[in-house]
C-alpha atoms as a PDB file:
ATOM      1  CA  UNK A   1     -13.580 -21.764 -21.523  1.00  0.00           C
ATOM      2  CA  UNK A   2     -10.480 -20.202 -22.926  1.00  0.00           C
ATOM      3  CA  UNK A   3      -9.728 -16.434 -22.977  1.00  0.00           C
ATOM      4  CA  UNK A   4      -6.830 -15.091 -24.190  1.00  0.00           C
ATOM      5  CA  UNK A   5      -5.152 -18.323 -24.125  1.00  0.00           C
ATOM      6  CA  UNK A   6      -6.106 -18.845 -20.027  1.00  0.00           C
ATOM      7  CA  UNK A   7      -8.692 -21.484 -18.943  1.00  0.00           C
ATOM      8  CA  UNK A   8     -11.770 -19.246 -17.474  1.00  0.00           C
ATOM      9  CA  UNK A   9     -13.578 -20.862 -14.088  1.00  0.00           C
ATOM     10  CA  UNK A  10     -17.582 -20.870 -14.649  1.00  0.00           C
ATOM     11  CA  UNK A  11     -17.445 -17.796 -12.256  1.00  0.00           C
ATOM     12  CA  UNK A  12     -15.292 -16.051 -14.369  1.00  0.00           C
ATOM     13  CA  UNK A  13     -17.431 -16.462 -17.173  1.00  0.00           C
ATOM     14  CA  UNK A  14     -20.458 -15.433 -15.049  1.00  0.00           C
ATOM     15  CA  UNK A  15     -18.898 -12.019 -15.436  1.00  0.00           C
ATOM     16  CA  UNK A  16     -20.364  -9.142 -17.423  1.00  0.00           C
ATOM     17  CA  UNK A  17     -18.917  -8.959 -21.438  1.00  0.00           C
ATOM     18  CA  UNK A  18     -18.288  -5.657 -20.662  1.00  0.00           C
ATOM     19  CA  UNK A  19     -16.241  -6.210 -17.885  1.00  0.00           C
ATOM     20  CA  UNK A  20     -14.445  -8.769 -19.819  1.00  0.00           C
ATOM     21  CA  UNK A  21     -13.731  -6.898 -22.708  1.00  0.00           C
ATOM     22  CA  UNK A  22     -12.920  -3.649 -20.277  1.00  0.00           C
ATOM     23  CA  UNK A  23     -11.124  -5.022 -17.721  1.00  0.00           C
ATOM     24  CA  UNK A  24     -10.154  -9.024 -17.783  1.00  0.00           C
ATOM     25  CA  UNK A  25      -8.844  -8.836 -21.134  1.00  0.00           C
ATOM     26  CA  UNK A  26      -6.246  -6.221 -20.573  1.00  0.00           C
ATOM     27  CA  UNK A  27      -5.129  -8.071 -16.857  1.00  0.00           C
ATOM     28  CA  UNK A  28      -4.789 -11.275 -18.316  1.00  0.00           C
ATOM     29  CA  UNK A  29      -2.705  -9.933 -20.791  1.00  0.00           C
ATOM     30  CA  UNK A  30      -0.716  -8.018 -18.210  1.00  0.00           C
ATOM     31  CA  UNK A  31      -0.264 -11.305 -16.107  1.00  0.00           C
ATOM     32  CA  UNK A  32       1.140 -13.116 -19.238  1.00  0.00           C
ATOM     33  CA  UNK A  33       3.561 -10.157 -20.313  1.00  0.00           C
ATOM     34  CA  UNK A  34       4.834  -9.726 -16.370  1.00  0.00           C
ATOM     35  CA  UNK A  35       5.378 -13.662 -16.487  1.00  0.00           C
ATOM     36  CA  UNK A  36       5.247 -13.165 -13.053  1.00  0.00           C
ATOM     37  CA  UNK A  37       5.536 -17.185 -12.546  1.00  0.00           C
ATOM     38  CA  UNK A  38       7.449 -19.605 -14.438  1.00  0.00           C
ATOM     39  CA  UNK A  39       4.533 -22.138 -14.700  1.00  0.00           C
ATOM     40  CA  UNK A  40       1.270 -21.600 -16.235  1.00  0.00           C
ATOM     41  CA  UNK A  41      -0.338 -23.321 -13.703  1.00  0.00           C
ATOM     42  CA  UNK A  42       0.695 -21.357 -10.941  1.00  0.00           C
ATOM     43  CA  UNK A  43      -0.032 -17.955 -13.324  1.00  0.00           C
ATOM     44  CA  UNK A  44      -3.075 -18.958 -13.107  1.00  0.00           C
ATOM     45  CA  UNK A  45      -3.610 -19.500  -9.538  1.00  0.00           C
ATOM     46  CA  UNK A  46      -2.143 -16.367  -8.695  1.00  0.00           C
ATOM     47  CA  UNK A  47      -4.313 -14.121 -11.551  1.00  0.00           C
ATOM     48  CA  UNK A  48      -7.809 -15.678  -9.477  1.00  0.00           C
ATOM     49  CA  UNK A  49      -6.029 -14.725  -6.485  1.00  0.00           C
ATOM     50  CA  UNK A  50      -5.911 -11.606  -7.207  1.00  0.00           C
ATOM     51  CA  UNK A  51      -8.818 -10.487  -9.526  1.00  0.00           C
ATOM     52  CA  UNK A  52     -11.612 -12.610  -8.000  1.00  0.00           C
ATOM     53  CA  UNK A  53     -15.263 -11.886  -9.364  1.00  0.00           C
ATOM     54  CA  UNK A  54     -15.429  -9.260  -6.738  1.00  0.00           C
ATOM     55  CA  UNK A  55     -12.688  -7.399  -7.197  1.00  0.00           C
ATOM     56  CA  UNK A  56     -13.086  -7.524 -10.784  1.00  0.00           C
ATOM     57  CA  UNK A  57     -16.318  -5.798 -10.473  1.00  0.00           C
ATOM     58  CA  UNK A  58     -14.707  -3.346  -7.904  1.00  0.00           C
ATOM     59  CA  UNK A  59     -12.230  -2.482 -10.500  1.00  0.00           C
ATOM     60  CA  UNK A  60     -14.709  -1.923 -13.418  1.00  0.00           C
ATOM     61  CA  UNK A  61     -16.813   0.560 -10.824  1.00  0.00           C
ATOM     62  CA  UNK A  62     -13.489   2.568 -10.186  1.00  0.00           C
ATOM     63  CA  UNK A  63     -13.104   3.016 -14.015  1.00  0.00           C
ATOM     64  CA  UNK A  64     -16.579   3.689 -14.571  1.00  0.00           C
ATOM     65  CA  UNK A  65     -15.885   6.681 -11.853  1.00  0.00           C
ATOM     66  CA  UNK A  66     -13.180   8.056 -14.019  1.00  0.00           C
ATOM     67  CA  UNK A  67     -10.025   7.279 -11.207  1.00  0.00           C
ATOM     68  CA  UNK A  68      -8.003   5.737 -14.079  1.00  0.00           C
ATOM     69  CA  UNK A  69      -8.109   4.694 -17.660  1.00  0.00           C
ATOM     70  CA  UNK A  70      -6.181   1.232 -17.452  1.00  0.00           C
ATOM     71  CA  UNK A  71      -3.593  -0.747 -15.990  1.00  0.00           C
ATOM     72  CA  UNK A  72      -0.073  -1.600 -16.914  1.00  0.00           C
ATOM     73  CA  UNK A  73       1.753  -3.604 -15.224  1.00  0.00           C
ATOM     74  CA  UNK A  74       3.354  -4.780 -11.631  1.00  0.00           C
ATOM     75  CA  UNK A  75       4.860  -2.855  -9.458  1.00  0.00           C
ATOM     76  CA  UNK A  76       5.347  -4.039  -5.911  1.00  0.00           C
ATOM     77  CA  UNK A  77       4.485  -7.339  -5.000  1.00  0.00           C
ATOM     78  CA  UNK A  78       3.879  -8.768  -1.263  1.00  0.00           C
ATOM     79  CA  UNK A  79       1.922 -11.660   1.119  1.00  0.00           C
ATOM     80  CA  UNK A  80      -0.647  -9.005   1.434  1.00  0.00           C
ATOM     81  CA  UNK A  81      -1.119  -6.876  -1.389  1.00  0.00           C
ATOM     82  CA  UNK A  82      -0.170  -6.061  -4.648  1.00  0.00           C
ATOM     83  CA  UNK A  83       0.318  -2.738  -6.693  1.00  0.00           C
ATOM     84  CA  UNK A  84      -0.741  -2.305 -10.469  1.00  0.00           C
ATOM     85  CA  UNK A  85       1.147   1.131 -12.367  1.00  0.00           C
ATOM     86  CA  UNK A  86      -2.363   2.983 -13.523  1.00  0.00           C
ATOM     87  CA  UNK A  87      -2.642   5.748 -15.959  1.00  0.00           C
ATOM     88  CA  UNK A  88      -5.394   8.150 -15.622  1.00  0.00           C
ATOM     89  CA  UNK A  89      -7.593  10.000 -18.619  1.00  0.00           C
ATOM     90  CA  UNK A  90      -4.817  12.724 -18.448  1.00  0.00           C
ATOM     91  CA  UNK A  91      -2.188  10.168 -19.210  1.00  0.00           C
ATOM     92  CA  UNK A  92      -1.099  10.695 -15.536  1.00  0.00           C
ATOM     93  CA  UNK A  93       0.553   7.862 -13.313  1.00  0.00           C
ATOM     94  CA  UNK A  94      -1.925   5.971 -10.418  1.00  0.00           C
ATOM     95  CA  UNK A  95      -0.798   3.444  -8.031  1.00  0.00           C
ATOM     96  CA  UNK A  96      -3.453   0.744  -7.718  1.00  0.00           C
ATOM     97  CA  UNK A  97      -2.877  -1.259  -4.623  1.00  0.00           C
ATOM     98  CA  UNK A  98      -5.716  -4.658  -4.452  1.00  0.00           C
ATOM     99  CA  UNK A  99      -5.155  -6.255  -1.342  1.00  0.00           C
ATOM    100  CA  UNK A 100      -5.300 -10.285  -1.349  1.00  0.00           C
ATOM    101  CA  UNK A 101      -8.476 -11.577  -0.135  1.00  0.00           C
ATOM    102  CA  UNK A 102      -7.136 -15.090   0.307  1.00  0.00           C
ATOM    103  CA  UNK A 103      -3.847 -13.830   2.392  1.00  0.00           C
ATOM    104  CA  UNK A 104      -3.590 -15.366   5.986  1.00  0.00           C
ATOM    105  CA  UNK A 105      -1.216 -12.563   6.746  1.00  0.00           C
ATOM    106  CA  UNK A 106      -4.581 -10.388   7.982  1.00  0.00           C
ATOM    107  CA  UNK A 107      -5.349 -12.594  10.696  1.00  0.00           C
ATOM    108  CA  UNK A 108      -2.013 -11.307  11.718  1.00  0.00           C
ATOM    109  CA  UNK A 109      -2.971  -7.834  11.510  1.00  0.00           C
ATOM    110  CA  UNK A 110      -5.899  -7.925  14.091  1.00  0.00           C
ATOM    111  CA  UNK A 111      -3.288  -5.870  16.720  1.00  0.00           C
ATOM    112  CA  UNK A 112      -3.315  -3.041  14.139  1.00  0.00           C
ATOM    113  CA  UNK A 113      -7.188  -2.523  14.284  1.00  0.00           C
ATOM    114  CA  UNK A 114      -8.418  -3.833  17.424  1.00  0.00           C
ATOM    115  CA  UNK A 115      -8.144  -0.876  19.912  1.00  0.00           C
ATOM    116  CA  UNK A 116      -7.772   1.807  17.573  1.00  0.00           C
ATOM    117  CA  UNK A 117     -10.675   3.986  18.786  1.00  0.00           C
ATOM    118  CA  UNK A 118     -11.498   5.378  14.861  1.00  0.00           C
ATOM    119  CA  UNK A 119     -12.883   1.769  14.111  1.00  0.00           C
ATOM    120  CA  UNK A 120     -16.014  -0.328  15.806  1.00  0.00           C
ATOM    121  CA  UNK A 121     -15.730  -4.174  15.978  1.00  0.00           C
ATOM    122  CA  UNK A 122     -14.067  -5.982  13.007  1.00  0.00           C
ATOM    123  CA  UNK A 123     -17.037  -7.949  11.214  1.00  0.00           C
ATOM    124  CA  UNK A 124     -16.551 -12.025  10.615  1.00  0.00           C
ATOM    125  CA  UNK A 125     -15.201 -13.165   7.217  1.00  0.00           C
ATOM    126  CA  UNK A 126     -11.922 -12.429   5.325  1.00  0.00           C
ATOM    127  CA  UNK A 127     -13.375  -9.672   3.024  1.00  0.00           C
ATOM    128  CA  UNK A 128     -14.529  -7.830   5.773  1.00  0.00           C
ATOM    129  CA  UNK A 129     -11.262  -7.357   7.031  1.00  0.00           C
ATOM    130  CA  UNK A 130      -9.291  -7.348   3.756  1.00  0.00           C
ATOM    131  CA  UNK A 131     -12.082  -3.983   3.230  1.00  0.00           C
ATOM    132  CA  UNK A 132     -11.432  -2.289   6.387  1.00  0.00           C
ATOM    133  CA  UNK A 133      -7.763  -2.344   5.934  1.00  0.00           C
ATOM    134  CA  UNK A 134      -7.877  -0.931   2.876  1.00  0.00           C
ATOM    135  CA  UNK A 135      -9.925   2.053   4.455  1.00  0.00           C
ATOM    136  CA  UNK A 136      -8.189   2.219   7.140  1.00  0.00           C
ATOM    137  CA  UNK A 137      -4.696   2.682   4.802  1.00  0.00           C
ATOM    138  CA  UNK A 138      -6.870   5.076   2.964  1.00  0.00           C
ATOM    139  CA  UNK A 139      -7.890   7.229   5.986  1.00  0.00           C
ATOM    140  CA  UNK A 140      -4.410   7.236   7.196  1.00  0.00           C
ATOM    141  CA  UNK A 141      -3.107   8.318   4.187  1.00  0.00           C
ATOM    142  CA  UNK A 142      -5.851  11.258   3.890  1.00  0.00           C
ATOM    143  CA  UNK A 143      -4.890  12.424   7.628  1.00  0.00           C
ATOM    144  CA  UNK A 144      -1.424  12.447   6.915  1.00  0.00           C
ATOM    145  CA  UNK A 145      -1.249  14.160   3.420  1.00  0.00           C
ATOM    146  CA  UNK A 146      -3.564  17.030   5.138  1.00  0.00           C
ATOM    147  CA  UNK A 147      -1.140  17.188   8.178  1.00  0.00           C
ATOM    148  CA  UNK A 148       1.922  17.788   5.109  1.00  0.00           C
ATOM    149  CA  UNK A 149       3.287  14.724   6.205  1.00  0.00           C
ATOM    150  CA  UNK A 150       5.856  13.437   2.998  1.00  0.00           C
ATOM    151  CA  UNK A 151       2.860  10.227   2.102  1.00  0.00           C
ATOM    152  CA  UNK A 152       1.458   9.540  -1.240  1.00  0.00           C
ATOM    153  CA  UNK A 153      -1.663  11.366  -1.931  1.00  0.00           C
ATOM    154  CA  UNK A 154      -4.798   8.932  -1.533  1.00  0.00           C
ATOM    155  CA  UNK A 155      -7.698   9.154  -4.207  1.00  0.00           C
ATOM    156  CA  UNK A 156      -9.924   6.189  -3.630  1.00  0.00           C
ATOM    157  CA  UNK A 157     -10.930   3.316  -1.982  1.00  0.00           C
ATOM    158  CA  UNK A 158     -13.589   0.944  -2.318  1.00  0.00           C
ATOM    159  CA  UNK A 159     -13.822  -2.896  -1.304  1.00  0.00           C
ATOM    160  CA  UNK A 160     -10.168  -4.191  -1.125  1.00  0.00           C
ATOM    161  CA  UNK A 161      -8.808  -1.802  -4.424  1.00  0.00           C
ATOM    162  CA  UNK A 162      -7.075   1.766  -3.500  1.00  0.00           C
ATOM    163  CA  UNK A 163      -6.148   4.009  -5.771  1.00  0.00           C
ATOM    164  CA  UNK A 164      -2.772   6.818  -4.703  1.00  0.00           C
ATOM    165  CA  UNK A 165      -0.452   9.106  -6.305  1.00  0.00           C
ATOM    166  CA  UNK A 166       2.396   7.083  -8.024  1.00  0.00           C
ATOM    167  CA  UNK A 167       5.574   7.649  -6.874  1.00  0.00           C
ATOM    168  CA  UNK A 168       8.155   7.521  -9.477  1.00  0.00           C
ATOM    169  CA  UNK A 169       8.511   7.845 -13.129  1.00  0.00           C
ATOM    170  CA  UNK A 170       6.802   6.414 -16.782  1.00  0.00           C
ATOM    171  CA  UNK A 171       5.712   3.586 -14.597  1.00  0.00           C
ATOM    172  CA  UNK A 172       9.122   2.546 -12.429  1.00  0.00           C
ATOM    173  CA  UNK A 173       8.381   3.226  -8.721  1.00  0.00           C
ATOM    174  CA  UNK A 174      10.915   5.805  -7.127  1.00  0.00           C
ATOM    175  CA  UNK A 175      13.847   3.093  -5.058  1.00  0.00           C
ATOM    176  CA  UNK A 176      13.245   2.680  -1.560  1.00  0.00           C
ATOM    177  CA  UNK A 177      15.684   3.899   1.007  1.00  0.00           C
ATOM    178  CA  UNK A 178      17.637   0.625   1.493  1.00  0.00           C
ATOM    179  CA  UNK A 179      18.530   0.655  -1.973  1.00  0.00           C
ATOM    180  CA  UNK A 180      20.159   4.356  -1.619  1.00  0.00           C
ATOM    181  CA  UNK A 181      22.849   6.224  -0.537  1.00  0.00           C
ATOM    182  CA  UNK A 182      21.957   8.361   2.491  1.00  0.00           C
ATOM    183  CA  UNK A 183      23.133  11.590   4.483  1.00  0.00           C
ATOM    184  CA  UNK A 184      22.479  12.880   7.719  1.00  0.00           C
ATOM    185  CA  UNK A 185      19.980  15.010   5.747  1.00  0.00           C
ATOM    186  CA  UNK A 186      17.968  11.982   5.015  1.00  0.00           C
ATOM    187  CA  UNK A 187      17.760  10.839   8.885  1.00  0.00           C
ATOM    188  CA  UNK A 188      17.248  14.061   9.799  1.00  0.00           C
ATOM    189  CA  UNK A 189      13.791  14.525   6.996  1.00  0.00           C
ATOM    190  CA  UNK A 190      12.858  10.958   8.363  1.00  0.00           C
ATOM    191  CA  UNK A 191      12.183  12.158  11.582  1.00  0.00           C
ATOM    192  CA  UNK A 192      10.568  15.522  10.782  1.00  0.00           C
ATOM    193  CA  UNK A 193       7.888  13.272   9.331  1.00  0.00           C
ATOM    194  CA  UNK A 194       7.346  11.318  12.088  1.00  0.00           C
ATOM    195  CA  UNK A 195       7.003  13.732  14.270  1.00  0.00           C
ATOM    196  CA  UNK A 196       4.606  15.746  11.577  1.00  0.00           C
ATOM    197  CA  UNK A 197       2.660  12.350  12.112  1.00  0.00           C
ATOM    198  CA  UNK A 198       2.815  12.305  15.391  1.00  0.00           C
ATOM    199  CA  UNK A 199       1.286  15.637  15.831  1.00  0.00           C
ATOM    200  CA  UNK A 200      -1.599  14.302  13.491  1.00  0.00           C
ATOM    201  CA  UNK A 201      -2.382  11.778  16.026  1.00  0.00           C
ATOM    202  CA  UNK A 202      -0.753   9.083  14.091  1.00  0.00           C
ATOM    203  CA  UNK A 203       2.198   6.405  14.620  1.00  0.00           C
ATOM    204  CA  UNK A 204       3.283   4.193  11.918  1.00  0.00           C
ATOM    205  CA  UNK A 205       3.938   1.137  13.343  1.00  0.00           C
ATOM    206  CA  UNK A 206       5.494  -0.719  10.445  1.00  0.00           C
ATOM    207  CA  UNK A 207       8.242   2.252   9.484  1.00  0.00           C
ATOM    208  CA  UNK A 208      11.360   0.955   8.399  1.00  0.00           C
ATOM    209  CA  UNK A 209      14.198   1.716   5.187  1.00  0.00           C
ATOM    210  CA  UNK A 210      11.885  -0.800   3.028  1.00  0.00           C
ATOM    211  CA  UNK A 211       8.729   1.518   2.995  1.00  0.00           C
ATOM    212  CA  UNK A 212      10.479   4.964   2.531  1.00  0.00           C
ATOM    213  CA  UNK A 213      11.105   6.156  -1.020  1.00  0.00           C
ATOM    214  CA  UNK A 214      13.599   8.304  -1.993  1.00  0.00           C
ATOM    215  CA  UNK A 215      12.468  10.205  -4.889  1.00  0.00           C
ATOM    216  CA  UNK A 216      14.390  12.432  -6.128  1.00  0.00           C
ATOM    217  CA  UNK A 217      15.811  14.412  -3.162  1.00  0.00           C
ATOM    218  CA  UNK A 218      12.445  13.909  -0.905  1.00  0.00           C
ATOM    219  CA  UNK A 219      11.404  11.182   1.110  1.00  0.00           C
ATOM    220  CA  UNK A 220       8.295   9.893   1.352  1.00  0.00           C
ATOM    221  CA  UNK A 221       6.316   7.605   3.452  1.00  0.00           C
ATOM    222  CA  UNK A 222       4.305   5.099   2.381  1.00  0.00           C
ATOM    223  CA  UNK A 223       2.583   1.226   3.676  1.00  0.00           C
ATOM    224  CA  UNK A 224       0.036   3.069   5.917  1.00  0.00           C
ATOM    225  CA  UNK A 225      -2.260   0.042   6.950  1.00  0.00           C
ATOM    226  CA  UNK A 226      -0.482  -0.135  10.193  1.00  0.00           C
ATOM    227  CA  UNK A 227      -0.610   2.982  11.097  1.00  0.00           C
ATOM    228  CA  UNK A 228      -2.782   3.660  14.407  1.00  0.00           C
ATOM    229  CA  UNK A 229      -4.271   6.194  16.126  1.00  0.00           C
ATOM    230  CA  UNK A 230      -2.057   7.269  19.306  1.00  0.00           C
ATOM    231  CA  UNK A 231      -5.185   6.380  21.407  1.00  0.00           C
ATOM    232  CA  UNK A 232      -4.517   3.058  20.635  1.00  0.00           C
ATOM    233  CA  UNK A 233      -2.763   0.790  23.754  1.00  0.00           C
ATOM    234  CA  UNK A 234       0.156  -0.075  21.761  1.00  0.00           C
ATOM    235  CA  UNK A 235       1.297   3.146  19.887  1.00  0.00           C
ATOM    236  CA  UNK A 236       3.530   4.391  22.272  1.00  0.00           C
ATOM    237  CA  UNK A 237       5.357   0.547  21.688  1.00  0.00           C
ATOM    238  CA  UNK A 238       4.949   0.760  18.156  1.00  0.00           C
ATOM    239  CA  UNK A 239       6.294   4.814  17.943  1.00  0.00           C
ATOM    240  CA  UNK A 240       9.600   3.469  20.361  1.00  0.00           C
ATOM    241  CA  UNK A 241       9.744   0.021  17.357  1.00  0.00           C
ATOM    242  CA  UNK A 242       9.471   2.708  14.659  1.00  0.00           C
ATOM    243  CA  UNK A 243      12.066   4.849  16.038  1.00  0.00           C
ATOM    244  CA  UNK A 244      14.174   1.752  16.801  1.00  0.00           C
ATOM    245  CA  UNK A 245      13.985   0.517  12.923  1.00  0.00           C
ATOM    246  CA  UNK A 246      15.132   3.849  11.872  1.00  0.00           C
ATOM    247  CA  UNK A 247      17.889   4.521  14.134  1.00  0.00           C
ATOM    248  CA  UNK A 248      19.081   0.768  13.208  1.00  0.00           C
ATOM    249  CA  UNK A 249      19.111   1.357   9.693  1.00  0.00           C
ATOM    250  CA  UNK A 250      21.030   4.746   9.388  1.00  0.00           C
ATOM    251  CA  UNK A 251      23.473   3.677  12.315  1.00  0.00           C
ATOM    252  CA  UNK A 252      24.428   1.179  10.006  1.00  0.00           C
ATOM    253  CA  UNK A 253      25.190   3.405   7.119  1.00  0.00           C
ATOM    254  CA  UNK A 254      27.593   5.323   9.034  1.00  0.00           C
ATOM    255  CA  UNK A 255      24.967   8.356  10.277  1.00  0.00           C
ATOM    256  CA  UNK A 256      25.069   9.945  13.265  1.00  0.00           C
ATOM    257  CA  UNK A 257      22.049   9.041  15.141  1.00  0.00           C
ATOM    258  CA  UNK A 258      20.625  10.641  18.407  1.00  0.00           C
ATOM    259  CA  UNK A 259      19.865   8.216  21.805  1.00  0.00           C
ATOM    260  CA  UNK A 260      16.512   6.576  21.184  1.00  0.00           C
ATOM    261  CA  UNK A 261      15.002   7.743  24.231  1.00  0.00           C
ATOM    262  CA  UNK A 262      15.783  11.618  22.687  1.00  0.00           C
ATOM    263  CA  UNK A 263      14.422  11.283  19.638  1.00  0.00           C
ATOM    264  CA  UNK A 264      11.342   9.803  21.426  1.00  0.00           C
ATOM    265  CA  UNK A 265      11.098  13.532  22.683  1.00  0.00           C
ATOM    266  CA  UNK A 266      11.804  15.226  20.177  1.00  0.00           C
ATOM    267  CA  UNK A 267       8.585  13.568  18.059  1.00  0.00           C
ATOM    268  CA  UNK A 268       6.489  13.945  20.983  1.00  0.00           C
ATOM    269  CA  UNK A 269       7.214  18.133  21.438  1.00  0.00           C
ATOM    270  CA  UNK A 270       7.518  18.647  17.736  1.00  0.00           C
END
């Protein structure tokens, strides 16, 4: 069947008309208009990739609960995930993050869950994990933004689909640290927040220039599915790889940057 110019699959066009009309129409034309591949073959491919049945129906429930209006286009694009620019009833911006179902990279991401004492055993199947990580980025999110930690605030989850504050402006995410010039300022706010997070019981564990935005003249943190609770066995390794990252990056720029071991203190007595 052809919709919008794109072959459907007969579970596509098992799908609700009203989802269809709602929903698929307005992604496939987003797909097209991103032209995110060269080949329509592989824009294909990627589009039920992405916006399985499942998700689909995942997406319609969020709208039907009023968390945003539509979708425009891509924003961020990765292995794991990617993020949609959403505008809300208010004309508002939303960032819309649907993680991939299909990714292997979550297989990966077992050392991130497994020992962090907020979460039980990990159930069998891909979509079971795919869902927990996007609750568990949720939940981080929620205990940081409470602790006044610089993070995007969180506003929903459900399946693999979370909806966040969009950082940036008219739909152009706000650059990320290794595309900016920085101060000693910068390094300085960097590690206030980690050691706000800290104090919220909370290391990163993935923190580097590429998932700190600069927007405006505040930083902010974002890419919270690693984060773990300091309970877990490997935080205090992932809090000295976080620090490491960090120190790395502005040491490079030409910032003055304090002894590892120090600033591994000076998070810890914050």
């Amino acid at each position: 069947m052809l919709f919008d110019g794109v072959i459907m699959s007969e579970e596509e066009e098992k799908i609700p008309k009203r989802i269809s009309k709602k929903v698929l129409h307005n992604l496939v034309r987003l797909e097209k208009e991103q032209r995110i591949l060269r080949h329509h073959e592989s824009d294909i491919a990627v589009f039920e990739e992405v916006f399985d049945r499942s998700t689909l129906m995942i997406l319609y429930d969020i709208m039907n609960a009023n968390v945003f209006r539509y979708l425009n286009g891509v924003v961020a694009s990765g292995k794991e995930s990617r993020v949609y620019w959403g505008v809300r009833d208010d004309n508002s911006s939303v960032a819309i993050k649907i993680y991939l179902v299909g990714s292997a990279e979550f297989k990966r991401r077992l050392q991130y869950i497994a020992g962090d004492p907020r979460f039980g055993s990990v159930k069998k199947g891909m979509r079971n994990i795919v869902n927990l990580w996007a609750r568990k980025e949720f939940r981080n999110l929620k205990t940081a933004y409470y602790a006044k930690v610089p993070v995007p605030e969180p506003f929903y989850v459900k399946g693999n689909v979370l909806v966040m504050e969009f950082i940036g402006e008219g739909g152009v995410p706000a650059p990320t640290l290794n595309t900016c010039e920085v101060t000693q300022k910068h390094y300085s706010d960097v590690l206030k927040a980690v050691a706000k997070l800290y104090k919220a019981k909370l290391v990163h564990a993935d923190l580097s220039e590429y998932n700190i935005f600069l927007h405006g003249k505040k930083l902010m943190l974002f890419d919270f599915g690693s984060a773990v609770d300091i309970a877990h066995p490997n935080s205090q390794e992932f809090l000295v790889r976080d620090i490491y990252n960090i120190n790395r990056f502005f040491s490079k720029r030409g910032i003055k940057v304090y002894d590892l071991d120090r600033v591994i203190r000076m998070v810890k007595k914050a």
